[in-house]
Protein backbone atom coordinates (compact mmCIF):
# COMPACT_ATOMS: atom_id res chain seq x y z
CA UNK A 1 0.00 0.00 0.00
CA UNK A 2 1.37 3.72 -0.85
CA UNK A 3 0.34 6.22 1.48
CA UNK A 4 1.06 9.95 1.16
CA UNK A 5 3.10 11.59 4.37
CA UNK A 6 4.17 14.69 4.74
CA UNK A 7 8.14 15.20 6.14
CA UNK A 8 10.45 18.24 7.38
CA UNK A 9 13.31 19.11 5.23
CA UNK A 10 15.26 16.95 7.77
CA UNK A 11 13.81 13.93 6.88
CA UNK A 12 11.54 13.42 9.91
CA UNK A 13 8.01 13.61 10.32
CA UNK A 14 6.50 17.62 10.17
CA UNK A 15 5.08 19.23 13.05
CA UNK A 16 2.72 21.72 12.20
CA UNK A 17 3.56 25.07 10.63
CA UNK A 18 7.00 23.84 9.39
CA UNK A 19 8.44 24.10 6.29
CA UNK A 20 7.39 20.30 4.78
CA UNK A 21 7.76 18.73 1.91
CA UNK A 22 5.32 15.41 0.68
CA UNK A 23 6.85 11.94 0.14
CA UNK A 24 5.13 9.11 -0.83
CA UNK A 25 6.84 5.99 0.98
CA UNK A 26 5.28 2.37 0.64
CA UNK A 27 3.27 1.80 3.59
CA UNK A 28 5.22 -1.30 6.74
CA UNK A 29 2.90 -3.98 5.88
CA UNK A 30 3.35 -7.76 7.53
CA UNK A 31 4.35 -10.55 5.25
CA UNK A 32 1.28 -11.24 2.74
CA UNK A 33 0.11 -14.84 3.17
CA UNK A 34 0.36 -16.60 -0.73
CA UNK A 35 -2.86 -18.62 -0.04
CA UNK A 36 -2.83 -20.18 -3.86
CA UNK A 37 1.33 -21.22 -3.56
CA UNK A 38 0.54 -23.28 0.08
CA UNK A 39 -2.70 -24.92 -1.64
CA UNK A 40 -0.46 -25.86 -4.97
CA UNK A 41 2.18 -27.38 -2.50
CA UNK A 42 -0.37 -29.02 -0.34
CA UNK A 43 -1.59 -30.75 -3.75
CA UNK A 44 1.13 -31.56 -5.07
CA UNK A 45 2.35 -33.36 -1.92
CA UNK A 46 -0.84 -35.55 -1.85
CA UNK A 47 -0.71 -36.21 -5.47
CA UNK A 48 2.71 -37.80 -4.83
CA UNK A 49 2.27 -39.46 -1.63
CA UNK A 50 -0.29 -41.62 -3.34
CA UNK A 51 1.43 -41.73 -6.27
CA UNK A 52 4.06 -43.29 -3.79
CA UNK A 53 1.30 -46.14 -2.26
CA UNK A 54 0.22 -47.35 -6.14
CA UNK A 55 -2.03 -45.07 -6.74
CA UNK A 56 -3.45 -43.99 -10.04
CA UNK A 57 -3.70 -40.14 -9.49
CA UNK A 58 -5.55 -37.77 -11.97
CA UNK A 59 -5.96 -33.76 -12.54
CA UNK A 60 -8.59 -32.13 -13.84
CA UNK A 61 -7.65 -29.44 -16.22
CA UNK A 62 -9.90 -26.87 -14.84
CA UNK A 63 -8.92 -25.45 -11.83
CA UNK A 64 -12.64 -24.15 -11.47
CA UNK A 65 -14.18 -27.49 -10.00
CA UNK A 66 -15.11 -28.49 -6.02
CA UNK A 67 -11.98 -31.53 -6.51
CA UNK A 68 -8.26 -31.26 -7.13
CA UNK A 69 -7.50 -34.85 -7.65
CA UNK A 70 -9.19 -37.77 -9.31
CA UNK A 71 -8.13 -41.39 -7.97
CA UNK A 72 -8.66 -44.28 -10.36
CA UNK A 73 -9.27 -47.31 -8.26
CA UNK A 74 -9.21 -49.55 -11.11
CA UNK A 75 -12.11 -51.57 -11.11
CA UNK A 76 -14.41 -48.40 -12.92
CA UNK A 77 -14.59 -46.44 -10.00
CA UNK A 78 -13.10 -42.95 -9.31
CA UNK A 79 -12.35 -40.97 -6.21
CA UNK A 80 -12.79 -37.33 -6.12
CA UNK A 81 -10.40 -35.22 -3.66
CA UNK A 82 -10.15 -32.15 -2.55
CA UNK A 83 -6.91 -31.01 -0.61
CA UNK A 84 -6.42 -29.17 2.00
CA UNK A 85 -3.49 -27.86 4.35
CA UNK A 86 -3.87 -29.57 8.00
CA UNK A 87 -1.94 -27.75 10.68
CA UNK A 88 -0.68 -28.56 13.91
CA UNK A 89 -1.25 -27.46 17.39
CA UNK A 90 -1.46 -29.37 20.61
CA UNK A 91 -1.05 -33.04 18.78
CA UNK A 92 -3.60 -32.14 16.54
CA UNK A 93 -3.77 -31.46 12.23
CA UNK A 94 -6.92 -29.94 11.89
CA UNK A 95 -8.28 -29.07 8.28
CA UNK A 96 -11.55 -26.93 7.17
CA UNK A 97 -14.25 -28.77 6.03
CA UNK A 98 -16.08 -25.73 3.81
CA UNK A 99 -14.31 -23.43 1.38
CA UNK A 100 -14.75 -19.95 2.92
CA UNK A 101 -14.56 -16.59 1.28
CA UNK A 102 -15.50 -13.10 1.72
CA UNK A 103 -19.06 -13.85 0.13
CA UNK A 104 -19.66 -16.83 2.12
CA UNK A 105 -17.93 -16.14 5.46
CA UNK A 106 -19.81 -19.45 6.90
CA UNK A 107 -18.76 -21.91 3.94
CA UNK A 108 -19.40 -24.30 1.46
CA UNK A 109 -19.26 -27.99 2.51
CA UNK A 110 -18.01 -30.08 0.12
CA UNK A 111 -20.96 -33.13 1.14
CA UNK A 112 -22.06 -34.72 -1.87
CA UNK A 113 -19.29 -33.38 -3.80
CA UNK A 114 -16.28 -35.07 -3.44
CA UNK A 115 -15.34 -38.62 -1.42
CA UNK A 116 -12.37 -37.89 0.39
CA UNK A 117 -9.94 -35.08 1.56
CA UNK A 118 -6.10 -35.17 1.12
CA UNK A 119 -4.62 -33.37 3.89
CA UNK A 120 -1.16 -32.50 3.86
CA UNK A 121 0.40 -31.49 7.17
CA UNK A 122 3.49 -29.26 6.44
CA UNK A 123 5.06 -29.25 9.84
CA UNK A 124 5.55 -33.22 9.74
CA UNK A 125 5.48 -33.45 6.21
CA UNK A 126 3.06 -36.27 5.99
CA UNK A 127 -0.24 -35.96 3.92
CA UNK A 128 -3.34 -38.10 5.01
CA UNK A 129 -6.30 -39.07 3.04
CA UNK A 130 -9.36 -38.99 5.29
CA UNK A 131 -13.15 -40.09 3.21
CA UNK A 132 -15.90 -38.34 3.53
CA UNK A 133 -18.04 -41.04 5.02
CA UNK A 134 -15.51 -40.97 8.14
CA UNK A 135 -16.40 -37.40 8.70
CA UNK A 136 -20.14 -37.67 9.08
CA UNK A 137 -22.24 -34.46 9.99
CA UNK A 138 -18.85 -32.50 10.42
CA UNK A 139 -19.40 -29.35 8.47
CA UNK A 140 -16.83 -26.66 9.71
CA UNK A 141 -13.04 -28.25 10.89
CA UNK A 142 -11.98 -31.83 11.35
CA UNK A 143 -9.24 -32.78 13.54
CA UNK A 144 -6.48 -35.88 13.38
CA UNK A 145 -4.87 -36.59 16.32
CA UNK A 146 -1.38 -37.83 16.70
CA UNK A 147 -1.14 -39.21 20.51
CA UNK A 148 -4.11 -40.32 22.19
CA UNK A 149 -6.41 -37.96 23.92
CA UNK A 150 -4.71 -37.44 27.86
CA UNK A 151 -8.53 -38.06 29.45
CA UNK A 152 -8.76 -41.54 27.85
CA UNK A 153 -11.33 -40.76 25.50
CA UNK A 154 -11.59 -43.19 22.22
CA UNK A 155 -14.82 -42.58 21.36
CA UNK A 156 -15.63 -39.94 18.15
CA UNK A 157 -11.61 -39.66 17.73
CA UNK A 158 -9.75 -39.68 14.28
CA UNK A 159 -5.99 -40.99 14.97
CA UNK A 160 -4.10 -39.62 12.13
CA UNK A 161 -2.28 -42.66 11.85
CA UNK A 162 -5.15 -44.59 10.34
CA UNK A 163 -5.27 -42.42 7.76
CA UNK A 164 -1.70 -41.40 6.56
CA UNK A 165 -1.09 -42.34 3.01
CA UNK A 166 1.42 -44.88 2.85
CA UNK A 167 0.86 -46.43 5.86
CA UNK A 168 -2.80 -48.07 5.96
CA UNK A 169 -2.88 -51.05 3.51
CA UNK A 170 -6.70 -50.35 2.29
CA UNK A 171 -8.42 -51.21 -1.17
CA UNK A 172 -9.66 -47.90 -1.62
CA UNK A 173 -11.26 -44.48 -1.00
CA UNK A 174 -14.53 -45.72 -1.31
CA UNK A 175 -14.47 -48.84 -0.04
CA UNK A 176 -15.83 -48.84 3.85
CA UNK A 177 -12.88 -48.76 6.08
C-alpha cells in the first residue's frame, strides 16, 4: 500500500507550521500470506504421496471445479479429492471442512461433492487421506490426532495414523474402512 506523508526538510516527520515537503513511501505492511502457492504445495504433496502407495492419481484441467484430484481405483470407480493444508497445534492437524470466502464467510461444505480429503500437514510433512463417510455431519473443521487424547477418550476420535497415506494397507477411497 502507498500512502502519502508529509516530512520536514530533515527527513523526519513535520510538526505543524514547518516548512514540509510530501513523500510518498510504501506503507510497513506484515508478510502477505500466498494462499494459492501453500494450496499448490499441499496438492502436489498428496498427489505424490499416493502416487508413492500405487495409486493412479488424476488432474482435472480446470482449476474451477469443487476436486483437485481424481483417484482411479481400477475396477471403474473414481475418487474425487479435494486437498487441503492440516496444521498442527497441541497433537492435533486440523483441516476446514467448507471453502470460505469473503461472500460466504460461513462456507461451502463439500458433502455430496467429493469422497475424500487429502490433507497434507506441512510441519511433519506427511499428507493423510481422510473419506468423507468418516467425517459424518462434520461441516466446519476436522481434527487428526497424533497421541491419544490425555482423558482416555476413544470414542468420536480420528488418529491420524489410520489415515496417513502410505501407511494403511486399504483397497480404496470408497471402499468402507
Amino acid at each position: 500500500m502507498i500512502q502519502l506523508v508529509c516530512r520536514s526538510e530533515s527527513g523526519r516527520p513535520a510538526q505543524e507550521g514547518a516548512d514540509t515537503r510530501f513523500v510518498l513511501e510504501k506503507a510497513a505492511t506484515g508478510p502477505k500470506r500466498d494462499t494459492t502457492g501453500r494450496g499448490d504445495i499441499t496438492e502436489l504433496e498428496v498427489a505424490v504421496a499416493l502416487m508413492r502407495s500405487g495409486r493412479r492419481v488424476l488432474r482435472p484441467i480446470s482449476a474451477g471445479l469443487r476436486y483437485d484430484l481424481v483417484i482411479d481405483e481400477g475396477d471403474g470407480t473414481f475418487a474425487r479429492v479435494q486437498c487441503k493444508t492440516g496444521r498442527l497445534r497441541s497433537g492435533v492437524i486440523s483441516f476446514r471442512l467448507a471453502m470460505c470466502d469473503a461472500r460466504r464467510p460461513s462456507g461451502v461444505p463439500y458433502h455430496g461433492e467429493i469422497e475424500a480429503f487429502g490433507v497434507h500437514c506441512p510441519e511433519l510433512g506427511r499428507s493423510y487421506l481422510v473419506p468423507m463417510a468418516d467425517l459424518g455431519p462434520l461441516r466446519n473443521l476436522a481434527c487428526l490426532r497424533l497421541a491419544p487424547a490425555r482423558n482416555g477418550q476413544r470414542r468420536r476420535i480420528r488418529s491420524a495414523a489410520e489415515y496417513e497415506i502410505g501407511r494403511r494397507p486399504d483397497s480404496g477411497v470408497l471402499s468402507p474402512s
